[in-house]
N, C-alpha and C. Protein backbone atom coordinates (compact mmCIF):
# COMPACT_ATOMS: atom_id res chain seq x y z
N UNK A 1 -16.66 8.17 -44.19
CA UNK A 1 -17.92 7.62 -44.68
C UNK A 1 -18.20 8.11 -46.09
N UNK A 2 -18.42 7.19 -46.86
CA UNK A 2 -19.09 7.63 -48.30
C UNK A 2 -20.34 8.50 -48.48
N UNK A 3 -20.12 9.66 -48.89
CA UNK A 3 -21.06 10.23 -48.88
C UNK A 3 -22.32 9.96 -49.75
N UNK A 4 -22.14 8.95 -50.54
CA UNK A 4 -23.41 8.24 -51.45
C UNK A 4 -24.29 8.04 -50.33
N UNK A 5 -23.36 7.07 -49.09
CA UNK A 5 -24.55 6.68 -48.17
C UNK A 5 -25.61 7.15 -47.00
N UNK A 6 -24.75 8.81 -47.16
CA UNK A 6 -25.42 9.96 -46.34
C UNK A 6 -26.45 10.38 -47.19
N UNK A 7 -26.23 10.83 -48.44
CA UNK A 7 -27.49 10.62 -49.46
C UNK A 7 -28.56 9.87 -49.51
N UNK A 8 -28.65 8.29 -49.79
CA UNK A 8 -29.32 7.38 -49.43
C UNK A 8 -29.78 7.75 -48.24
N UNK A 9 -29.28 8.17 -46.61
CA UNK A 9 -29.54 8.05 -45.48
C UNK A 9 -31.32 9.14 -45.56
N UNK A 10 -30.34 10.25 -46.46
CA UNK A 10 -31.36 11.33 -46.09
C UNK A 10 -32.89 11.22 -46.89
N UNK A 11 -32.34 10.65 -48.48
CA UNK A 11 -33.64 10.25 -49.00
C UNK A 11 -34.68 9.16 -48.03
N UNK A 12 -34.07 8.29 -47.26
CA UNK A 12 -35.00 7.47 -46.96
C UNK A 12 -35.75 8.29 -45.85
N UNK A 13 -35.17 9.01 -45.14
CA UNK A 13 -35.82 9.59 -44.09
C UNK A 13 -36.42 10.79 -44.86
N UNK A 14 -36.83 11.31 -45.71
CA UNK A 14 -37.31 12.28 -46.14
C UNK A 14 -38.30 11.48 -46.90
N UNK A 15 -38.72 10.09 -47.37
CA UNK A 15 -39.75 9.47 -48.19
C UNK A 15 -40.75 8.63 -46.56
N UNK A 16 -39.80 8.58 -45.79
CA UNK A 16 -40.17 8.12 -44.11
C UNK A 16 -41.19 9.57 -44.01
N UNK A 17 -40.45 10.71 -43.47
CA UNK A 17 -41.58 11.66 -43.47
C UNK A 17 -42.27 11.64 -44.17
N UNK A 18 -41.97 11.99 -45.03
CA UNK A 18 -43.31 12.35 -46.25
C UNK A 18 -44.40 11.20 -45.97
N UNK A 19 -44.46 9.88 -45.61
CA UNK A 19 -45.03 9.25 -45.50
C UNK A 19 -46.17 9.67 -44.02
N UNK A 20 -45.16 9.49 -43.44
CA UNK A 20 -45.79 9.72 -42.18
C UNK A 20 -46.98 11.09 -42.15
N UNK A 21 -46.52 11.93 -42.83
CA UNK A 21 -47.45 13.11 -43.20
C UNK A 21 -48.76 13.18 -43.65
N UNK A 22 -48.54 11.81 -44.73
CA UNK A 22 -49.66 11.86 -45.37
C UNK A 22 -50.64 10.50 -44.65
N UNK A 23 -50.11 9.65 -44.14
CA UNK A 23 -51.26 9.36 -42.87
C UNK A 23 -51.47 10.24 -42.24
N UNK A 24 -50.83 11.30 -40.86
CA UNK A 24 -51.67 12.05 -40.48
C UNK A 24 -52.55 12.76 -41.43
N UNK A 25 -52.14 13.23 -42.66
CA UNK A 25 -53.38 13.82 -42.87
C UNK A 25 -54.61 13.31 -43.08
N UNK A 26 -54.56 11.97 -43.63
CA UNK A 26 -55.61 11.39 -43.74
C UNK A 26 -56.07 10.65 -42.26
N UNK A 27 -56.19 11.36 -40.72
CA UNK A 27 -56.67 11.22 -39.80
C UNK A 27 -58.07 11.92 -39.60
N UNK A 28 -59.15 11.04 -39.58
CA UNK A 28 -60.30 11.92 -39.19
C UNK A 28 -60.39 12.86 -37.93
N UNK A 29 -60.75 14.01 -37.47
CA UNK A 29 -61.10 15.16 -36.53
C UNK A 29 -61.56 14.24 -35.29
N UNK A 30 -62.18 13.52 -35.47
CA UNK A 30 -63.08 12.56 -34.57
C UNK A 30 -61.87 11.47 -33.86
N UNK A 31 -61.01 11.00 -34.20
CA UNK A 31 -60.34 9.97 -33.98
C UNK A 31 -59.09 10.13 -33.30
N UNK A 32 -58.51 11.45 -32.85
CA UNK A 32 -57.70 11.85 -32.35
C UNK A 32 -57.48 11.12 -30.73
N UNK A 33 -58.28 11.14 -30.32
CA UNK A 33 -58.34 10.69 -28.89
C UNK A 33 -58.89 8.83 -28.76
N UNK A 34 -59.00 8.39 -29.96
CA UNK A 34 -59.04 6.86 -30.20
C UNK A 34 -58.35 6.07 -29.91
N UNK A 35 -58.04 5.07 -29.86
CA UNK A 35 -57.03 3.85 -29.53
C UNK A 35 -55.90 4.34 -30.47
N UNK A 36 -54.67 4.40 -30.19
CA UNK A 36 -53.72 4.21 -30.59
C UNK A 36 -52.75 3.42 -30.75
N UNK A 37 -52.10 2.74 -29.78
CA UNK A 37 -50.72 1.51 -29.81
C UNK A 37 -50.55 1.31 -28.24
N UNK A 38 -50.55 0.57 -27.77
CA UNK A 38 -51.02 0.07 -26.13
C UNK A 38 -52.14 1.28 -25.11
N UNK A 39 -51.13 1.87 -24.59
CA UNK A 39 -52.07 2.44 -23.87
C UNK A 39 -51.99 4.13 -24.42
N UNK A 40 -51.42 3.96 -25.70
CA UNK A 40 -51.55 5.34 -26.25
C UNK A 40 -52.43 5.86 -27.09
N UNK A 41 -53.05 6.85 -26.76
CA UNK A 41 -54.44 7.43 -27.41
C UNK A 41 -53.44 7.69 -28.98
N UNK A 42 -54.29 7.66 -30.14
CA UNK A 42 -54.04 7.83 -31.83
C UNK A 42 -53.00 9.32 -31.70
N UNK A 43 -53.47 10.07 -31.00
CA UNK A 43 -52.44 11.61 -30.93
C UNK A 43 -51.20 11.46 -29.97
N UNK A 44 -51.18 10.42 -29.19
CA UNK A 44 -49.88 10.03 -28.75
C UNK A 44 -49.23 9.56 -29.04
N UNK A 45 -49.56 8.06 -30.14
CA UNK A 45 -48.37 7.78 -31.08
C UNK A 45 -48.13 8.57 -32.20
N UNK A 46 -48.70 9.39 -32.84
CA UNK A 46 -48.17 10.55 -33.58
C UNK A 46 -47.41 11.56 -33.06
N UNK A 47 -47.47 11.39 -31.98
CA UNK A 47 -46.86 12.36 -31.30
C UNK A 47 -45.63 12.31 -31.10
N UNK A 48 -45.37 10.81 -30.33
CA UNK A 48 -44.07 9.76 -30.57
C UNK A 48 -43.50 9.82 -32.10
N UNK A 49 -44.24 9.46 -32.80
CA UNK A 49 -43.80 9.01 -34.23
C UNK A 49 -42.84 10.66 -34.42
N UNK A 50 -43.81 11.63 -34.24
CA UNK A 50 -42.95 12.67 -34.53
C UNK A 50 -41.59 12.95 -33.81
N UNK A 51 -41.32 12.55 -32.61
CA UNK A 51 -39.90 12.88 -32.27
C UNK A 51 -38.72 12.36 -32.96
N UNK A 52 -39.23 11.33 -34.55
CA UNK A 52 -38.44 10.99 -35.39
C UNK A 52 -38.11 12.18 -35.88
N UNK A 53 -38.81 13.07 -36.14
CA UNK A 53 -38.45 14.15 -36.74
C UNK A 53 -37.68 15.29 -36.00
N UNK A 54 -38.20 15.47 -34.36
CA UNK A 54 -37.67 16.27 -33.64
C UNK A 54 -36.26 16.36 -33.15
N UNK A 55 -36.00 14.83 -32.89
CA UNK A 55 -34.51 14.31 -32.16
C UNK A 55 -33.65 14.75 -33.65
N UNK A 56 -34.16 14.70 -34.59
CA UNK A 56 -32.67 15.48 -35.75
C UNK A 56 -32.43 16.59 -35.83
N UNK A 57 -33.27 17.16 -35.45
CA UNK A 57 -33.42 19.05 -34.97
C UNK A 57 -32.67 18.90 -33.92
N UNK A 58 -32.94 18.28 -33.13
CA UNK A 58 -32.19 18.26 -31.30
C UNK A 58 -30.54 18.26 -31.61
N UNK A 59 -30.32 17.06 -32.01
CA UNK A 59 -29.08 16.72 -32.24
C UNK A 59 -28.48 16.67 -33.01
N UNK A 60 -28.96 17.85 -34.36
CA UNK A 60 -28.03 18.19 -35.40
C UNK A 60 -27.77 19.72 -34.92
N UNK A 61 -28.01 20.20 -33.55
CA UNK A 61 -27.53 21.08 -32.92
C UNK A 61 -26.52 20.59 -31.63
N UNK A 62 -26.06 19.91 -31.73
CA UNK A 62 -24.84 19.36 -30.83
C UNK A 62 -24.47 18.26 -31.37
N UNK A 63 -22.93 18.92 -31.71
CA UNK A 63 -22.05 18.11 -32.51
C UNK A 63 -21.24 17.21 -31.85
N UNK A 64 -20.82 15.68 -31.64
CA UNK A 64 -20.01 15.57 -30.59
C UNK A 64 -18.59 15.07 -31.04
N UNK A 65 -17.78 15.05 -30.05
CA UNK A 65 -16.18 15.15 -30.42
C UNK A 65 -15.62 13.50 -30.59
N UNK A 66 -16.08 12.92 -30.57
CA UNK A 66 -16.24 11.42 -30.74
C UNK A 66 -16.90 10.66 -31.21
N UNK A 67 -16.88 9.55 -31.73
CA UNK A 67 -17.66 8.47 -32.68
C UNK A 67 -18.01 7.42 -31.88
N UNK A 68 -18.93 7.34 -30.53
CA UNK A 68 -19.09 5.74 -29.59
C UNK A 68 -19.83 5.09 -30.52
N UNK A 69 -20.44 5.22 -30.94
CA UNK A 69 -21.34 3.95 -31.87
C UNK A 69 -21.21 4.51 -33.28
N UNK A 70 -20.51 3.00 -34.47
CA UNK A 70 -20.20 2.95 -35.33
C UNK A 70 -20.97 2.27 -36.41
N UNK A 71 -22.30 2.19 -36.02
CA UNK A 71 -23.24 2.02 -36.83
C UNK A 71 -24.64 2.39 -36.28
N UNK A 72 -25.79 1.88 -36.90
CA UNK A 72 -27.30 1.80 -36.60
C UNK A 72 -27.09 1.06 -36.14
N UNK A 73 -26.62 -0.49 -35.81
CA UNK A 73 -26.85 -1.32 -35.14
C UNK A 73 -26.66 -1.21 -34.13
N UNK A 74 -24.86 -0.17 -33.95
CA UNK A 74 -25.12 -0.36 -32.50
C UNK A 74 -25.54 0.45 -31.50
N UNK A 75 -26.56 1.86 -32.22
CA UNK A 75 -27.21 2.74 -31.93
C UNK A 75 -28.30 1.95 -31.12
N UNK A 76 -28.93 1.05 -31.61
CA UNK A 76 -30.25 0.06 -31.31
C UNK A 76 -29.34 -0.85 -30.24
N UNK A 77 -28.40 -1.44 -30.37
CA UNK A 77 -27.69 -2.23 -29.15
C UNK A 77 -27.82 -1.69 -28.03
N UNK A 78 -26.97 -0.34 -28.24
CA UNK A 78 -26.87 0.79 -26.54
C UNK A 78 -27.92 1.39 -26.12
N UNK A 79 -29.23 0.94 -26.82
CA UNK A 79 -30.79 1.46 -25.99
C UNK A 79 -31.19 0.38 -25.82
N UNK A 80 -30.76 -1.46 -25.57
CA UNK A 80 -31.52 -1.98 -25.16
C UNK A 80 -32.17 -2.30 -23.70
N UNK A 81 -33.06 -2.49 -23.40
CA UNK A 81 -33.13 -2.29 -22.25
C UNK A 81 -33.14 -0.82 -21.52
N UNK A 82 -33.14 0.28 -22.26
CA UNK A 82 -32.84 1.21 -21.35
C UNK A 82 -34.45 2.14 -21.59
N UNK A 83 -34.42 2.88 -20.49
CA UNK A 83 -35.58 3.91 -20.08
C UNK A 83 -36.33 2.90 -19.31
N UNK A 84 -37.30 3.84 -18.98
CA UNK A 84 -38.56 3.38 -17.83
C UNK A 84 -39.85 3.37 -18.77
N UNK A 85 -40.44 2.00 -18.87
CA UNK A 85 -41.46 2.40 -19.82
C UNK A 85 -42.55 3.48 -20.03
N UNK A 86 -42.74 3.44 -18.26
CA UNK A 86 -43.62 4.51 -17.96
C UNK A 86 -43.13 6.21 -18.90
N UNK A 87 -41.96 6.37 -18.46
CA UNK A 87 -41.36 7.70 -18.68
C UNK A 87 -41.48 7.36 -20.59
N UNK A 88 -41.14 6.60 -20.91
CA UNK A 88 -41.57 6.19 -22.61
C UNK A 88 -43.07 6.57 -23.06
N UNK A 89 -44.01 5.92 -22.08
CA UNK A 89 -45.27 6.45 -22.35
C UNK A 89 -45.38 7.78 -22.53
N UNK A 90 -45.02 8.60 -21.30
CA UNK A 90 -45.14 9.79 -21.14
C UNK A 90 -44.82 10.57 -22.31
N UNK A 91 -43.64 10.55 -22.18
CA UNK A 91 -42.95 11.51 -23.01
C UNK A 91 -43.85 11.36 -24.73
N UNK A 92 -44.65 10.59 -24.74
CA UNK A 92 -45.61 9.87 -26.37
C UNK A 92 -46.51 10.85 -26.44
N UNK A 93 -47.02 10.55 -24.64
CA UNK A 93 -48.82 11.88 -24.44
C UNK A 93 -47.97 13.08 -24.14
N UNK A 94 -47.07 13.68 -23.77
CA UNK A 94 -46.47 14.81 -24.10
C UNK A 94 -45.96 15.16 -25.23
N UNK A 95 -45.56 14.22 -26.34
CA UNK A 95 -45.60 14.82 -27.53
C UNK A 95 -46.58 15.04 -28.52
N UNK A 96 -47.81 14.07 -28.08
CA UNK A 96 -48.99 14.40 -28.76
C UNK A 96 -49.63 15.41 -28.28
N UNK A 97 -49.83 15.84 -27.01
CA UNK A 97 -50.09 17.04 -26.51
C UNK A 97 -49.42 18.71 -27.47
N UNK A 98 -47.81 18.12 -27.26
CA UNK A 98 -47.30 19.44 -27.80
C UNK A 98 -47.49 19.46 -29.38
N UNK A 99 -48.52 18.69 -30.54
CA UNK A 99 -48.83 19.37 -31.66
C UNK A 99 -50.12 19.97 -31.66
N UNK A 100 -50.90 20.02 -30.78
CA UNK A 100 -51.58 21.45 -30.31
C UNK A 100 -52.96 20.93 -30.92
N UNK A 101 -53.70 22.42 -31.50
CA UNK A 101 -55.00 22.19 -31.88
C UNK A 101 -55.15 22.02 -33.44
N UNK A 102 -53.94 21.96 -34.06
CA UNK A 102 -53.67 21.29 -35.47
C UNK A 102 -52.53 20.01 -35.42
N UNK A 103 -52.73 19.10 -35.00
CA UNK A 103 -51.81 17.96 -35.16
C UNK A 103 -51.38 18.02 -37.11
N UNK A 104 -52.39 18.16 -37.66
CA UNK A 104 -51.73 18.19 -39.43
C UNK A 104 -50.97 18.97 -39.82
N UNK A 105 -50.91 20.63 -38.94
CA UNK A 105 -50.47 21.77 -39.28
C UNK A 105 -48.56 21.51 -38.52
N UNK A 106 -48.90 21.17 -37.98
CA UNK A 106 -47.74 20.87 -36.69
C UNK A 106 -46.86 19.68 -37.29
N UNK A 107 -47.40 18.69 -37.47
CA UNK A 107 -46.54 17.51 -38.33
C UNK A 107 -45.84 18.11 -39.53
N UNK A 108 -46.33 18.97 -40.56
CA UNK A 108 -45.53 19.30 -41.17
C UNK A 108 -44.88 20.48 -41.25
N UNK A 109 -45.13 21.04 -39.96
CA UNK A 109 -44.16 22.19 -39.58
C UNK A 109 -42.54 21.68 -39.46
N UNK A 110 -42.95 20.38 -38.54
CA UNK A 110 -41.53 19.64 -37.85
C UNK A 110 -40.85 18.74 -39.13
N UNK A 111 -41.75 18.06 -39.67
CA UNK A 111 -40.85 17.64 -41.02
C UNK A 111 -40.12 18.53 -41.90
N UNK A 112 -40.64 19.89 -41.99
CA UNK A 112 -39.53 20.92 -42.89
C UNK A 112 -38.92 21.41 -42.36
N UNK A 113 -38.84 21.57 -40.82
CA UNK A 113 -37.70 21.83 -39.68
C UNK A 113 -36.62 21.14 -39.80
N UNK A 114 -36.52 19.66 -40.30
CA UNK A 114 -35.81 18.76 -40.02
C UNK A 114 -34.87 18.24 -41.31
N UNK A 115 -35.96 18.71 -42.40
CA UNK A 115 -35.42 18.17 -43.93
C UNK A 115 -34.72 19.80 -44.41
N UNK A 116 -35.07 20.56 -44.06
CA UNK A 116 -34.37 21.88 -44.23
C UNK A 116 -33.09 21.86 -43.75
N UNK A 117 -33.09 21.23 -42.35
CA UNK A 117 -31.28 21.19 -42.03
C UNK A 117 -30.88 20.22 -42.64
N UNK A 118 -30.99 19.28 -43.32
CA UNK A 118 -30.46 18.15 -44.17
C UNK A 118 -29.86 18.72 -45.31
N UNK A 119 -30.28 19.66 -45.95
CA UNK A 119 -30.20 20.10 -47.26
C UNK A 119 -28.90 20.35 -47.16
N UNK A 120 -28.05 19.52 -48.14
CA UNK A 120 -26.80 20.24 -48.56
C UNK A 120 -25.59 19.84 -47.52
N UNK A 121 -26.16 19.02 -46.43
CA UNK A 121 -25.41 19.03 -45.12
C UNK A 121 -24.07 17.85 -45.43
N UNK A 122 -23.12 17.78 -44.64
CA UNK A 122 -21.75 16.78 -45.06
C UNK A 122 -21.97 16.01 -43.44
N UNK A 123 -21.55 14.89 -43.50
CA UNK A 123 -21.50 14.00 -42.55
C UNK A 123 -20.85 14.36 -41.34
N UNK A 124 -21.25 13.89 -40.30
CA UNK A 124 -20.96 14.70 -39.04
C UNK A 124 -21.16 14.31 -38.04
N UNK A 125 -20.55 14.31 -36.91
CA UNK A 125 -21.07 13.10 -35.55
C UNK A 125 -21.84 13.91 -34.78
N UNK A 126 -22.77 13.57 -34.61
CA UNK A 126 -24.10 13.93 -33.54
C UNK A 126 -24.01 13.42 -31.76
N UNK A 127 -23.87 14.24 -31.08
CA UNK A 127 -23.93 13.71 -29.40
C UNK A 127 -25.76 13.38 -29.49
N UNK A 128 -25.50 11.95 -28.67
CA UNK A 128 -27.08 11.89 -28.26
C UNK A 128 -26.68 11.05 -26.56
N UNK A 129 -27.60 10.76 -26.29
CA UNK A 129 -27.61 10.78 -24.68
C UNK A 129 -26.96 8.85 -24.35
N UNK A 130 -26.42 8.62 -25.99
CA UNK A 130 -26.39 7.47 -26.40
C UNK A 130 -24.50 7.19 -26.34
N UNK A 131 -24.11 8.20 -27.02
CA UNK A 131 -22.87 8.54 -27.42
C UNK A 131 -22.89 8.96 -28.72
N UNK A 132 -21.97 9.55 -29.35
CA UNK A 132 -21.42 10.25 -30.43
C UNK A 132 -21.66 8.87 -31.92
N UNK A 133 -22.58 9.61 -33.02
CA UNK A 133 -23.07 8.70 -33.93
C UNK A 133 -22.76 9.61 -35.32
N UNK A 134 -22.25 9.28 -36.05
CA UNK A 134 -22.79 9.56 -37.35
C UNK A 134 -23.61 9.77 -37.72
N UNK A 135 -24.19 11.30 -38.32
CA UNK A 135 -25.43 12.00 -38.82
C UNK A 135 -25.69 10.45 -40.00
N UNK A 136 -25.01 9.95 -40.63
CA UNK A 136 -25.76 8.78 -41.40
C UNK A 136 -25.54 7.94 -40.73
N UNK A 137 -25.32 7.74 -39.66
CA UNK A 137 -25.73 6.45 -39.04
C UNK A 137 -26.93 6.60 -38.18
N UNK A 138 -27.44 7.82 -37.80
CA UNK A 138 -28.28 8.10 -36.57
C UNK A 138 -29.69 8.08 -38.04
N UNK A 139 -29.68 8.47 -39.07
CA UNK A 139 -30.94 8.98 -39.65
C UNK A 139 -31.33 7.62 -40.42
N UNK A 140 -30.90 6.26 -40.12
CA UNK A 140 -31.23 5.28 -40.62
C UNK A 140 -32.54 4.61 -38.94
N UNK A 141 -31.86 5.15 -37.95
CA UNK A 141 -32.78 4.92 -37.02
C UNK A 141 -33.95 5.75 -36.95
N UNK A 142 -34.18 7.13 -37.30
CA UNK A 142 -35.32 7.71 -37.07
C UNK A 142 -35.91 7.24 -38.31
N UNK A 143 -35.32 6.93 -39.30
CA UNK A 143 -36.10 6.29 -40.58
C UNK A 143 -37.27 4.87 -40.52
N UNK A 144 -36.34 4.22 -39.12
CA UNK A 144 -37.28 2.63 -38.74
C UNK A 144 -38.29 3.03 -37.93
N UNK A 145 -38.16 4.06 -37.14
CA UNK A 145 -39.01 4.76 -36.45
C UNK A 145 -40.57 5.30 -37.02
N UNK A 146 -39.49 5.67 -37.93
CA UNK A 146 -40.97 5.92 -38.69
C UNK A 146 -41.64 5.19 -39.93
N UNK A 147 -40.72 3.65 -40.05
CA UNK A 147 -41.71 2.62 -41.03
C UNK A 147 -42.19 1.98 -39.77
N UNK A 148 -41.87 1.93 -38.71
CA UNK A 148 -42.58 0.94 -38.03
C UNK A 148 -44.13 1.92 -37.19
N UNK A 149 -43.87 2.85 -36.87
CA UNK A 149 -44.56 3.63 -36.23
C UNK A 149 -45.64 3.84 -37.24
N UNK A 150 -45.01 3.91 -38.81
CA UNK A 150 -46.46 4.73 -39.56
C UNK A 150 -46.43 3.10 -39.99
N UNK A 151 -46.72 1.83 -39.71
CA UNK A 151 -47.05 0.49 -39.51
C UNK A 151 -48.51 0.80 -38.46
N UNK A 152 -48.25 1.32 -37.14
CA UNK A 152 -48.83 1.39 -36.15
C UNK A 152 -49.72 2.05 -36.43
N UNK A 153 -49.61 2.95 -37.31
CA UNK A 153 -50.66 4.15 -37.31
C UNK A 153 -52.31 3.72 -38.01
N UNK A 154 -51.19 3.19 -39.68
CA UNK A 154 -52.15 2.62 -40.24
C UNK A 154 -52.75 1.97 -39.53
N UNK A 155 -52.35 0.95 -38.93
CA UNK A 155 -53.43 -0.52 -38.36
C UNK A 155 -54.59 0.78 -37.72
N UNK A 156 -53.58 1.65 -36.74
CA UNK A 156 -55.04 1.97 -36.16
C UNK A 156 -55.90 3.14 -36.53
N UNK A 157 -55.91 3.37 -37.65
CA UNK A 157 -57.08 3.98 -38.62
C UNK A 157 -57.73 3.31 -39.49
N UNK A 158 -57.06 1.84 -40.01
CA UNK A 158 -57.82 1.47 -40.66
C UNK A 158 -57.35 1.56 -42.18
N UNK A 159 -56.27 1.58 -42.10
CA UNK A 159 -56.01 2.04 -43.97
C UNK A 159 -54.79 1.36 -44.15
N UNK A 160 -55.00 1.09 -45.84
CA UNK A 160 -53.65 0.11 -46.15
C UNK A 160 -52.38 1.01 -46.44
N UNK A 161 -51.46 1.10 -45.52
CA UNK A 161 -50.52 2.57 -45.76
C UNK A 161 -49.32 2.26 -45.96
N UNK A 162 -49.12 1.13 -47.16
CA UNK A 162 -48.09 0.28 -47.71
C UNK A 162 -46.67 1.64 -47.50
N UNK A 163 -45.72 1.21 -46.68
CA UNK A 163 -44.41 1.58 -46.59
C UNK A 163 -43.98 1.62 -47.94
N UNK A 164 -43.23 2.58 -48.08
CA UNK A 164 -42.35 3.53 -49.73
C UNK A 164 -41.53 2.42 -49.68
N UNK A 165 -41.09 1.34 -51.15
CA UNK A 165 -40.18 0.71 -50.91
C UNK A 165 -38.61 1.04 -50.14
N UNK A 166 -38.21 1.96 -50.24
CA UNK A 166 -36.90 2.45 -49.89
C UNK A 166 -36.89 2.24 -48.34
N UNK A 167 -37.73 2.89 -47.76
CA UNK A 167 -38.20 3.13 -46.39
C UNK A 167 -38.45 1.87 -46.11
N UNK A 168 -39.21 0.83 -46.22
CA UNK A 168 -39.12 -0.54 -45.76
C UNK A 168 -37.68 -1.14 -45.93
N UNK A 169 -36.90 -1.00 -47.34
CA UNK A 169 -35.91 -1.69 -47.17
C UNK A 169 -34.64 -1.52 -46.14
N UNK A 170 -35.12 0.16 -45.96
CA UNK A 170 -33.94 0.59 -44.86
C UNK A 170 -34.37 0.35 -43.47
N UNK A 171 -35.46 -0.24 -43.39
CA UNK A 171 -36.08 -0.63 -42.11
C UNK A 171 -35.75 -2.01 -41.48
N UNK A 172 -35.74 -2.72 -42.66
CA UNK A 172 -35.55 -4.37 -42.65
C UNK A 172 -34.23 -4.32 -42.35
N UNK A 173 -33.50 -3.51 -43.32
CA UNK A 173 -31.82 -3.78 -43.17
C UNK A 173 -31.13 -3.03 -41.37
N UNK A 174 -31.54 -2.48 -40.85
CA UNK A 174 -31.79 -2.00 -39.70
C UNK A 174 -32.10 -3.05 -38.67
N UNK A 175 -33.04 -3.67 -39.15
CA UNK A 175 -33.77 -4.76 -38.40
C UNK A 175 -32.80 -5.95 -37.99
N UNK A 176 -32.57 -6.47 -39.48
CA UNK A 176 -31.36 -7.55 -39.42
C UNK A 176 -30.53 -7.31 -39.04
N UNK A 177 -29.38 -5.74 -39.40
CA UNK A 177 -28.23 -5.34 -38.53
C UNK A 177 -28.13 -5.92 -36.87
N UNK A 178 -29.47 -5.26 -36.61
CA UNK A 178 -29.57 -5.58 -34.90
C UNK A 178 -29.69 -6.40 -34.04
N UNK A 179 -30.52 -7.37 -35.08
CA UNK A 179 -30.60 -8.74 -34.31
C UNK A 179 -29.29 -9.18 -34.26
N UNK A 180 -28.62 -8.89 -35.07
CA UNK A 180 -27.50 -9.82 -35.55
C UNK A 180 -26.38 -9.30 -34.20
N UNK A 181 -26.23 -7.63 -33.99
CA UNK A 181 -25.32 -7.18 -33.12
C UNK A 181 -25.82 -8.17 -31.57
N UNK A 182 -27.01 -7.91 -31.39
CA UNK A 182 -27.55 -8.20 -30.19
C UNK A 182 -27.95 -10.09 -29.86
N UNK A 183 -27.12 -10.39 -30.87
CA UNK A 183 -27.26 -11.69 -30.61
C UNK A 183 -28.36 -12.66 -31.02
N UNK A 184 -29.31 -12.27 -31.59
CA UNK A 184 -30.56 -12.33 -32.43
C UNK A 184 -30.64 -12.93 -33.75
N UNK A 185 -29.54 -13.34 -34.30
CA UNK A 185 -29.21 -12.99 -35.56
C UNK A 185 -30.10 -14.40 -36.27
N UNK A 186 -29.60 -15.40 -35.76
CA UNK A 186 -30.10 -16.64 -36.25
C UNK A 186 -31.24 -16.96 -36.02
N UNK A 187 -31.98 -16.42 -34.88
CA UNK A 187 -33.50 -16.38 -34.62
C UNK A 187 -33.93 -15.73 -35.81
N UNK A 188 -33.70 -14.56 -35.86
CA UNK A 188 -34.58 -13.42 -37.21
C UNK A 188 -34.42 -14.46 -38.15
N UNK A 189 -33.75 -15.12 -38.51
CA UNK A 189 -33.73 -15.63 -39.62
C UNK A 189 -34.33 -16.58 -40.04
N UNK A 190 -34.51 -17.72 -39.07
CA UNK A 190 -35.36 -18.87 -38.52
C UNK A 190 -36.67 -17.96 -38.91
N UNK A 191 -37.19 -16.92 -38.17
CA UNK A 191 -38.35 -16.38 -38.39
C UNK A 191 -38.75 -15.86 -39.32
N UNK A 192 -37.72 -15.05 -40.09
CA UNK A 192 -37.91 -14.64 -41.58
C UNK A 192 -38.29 -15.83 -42.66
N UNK A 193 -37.87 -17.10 -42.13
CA UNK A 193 -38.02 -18.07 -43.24
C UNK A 193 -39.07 -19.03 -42.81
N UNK A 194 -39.55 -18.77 -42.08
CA UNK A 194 -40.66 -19.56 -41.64
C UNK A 194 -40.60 -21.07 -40.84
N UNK A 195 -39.43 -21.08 -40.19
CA UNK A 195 -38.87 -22.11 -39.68
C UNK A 195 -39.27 -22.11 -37.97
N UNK A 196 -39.20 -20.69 -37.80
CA UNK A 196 -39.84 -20.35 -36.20
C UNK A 196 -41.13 -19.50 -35.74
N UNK A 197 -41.62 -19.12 -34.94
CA UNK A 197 -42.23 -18.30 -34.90
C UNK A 197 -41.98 -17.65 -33.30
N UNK A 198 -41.04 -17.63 -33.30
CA UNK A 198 -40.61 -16.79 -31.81
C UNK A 198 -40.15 -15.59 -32.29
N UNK A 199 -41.03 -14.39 -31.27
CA UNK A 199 -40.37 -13.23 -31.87
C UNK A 199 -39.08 -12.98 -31.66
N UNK A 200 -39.02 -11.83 -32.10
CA UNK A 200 -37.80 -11.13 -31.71
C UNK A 200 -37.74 -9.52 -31.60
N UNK A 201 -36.68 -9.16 -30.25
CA UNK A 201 -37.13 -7.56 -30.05
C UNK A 201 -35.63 -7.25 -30.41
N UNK A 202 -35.78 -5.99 -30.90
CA UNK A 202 -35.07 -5.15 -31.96
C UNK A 202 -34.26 -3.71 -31.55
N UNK A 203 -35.75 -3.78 -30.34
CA UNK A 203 -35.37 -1.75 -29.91
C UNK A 203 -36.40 -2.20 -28.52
């Protein structure tokens, strides 16, 4: 792998955090326990949003001996359909739970947890419960994670929290990859151009 594109990988996910940071901070004291994204209170999808940051801590501590998925796309392919939504919920109000009685203090504890092991780092296959990925192939997914999630956030505070160009573009290109693996491909496109309006699911 070119290491230009492990570069690229890491800036976008490091302009992804940084983003994400600075909506939580601009979360009012009052609003924590507010509507969030279906049935998740505002501190549960932050909470979620943050395991973008956590799962690279997780699994830039287990290295694995194989390469099963050879891109982002087909990182997003081999989770379709998979988990229990319920256990998805959960694990959202258990991560909003575990940033405690400073959710602001805590968000950017875990973002310099995460951009600290980046620093300086060479490409490397990561075990996830997925199969064996490329450290730049896996950090283009926690990157969509967190344009789409800090998408979610904004709406539900109320603020215009325009995505960092970079970070949208690596979101979109993510986007299209997947439809395209998963069979999607010509729909997104239809829809991107205004020809359809049927969605399409991604992840």
């Amino acid at each position: 792998m070119d290491e230009r594109f492990l570069r690229q990988a890491i800036a976008d996910f490091r302009s992804g955090a940084d983003h994400f940071v600075s909506l939580v901070d601009g979360i009012d004291d009052n609003r924590w326990d507010g509507p969030g994204l279906g049935d998740w209170s505002l501190r549960s999808l932050v909470g979620h949003t943050a395991r973008s940051l956590t799962t690279v801590v997780t699994y830039l501590a287990e290295s694995a001996s194989t390469i099963d998925l050879d891109s982002t796309a087909a990182y997003y392919a081999s989770i379709q359909g998979y988990g229990d939504p319920a256990s998805v919920l959960q694990r959202g109000v258990d991560a909003g739970l575990a940033l405690g009685d400073d959710p602001r203090a805590s968000v950017k504890t875990l973002r310099a947890r995460a951009l600290d092991l980046l620093d300086d780092i060479d490409d490397r296959p990561l075990a996830t419960p997925f199969g064996g990925i490329l450290l730049s192939h896996y950090l283009p997914t926690r990157t969509f994670e967190l344009a789409v999630h800090g998408l979610d956030i904004s709406r539900a505070i109320g603020v215009d929290g325009a995505l960092p160009t970079s970070v949208l573009a690596s979101a979109l290109s993510t986007a299209a990859a997947t439809a395209a693996r998963t069979g999607q491909g010509e729909q997104a496109l239809l829809t991107l151009t205004g020809r359809s309006s049927e969605p399409i699911s991604v992840v």
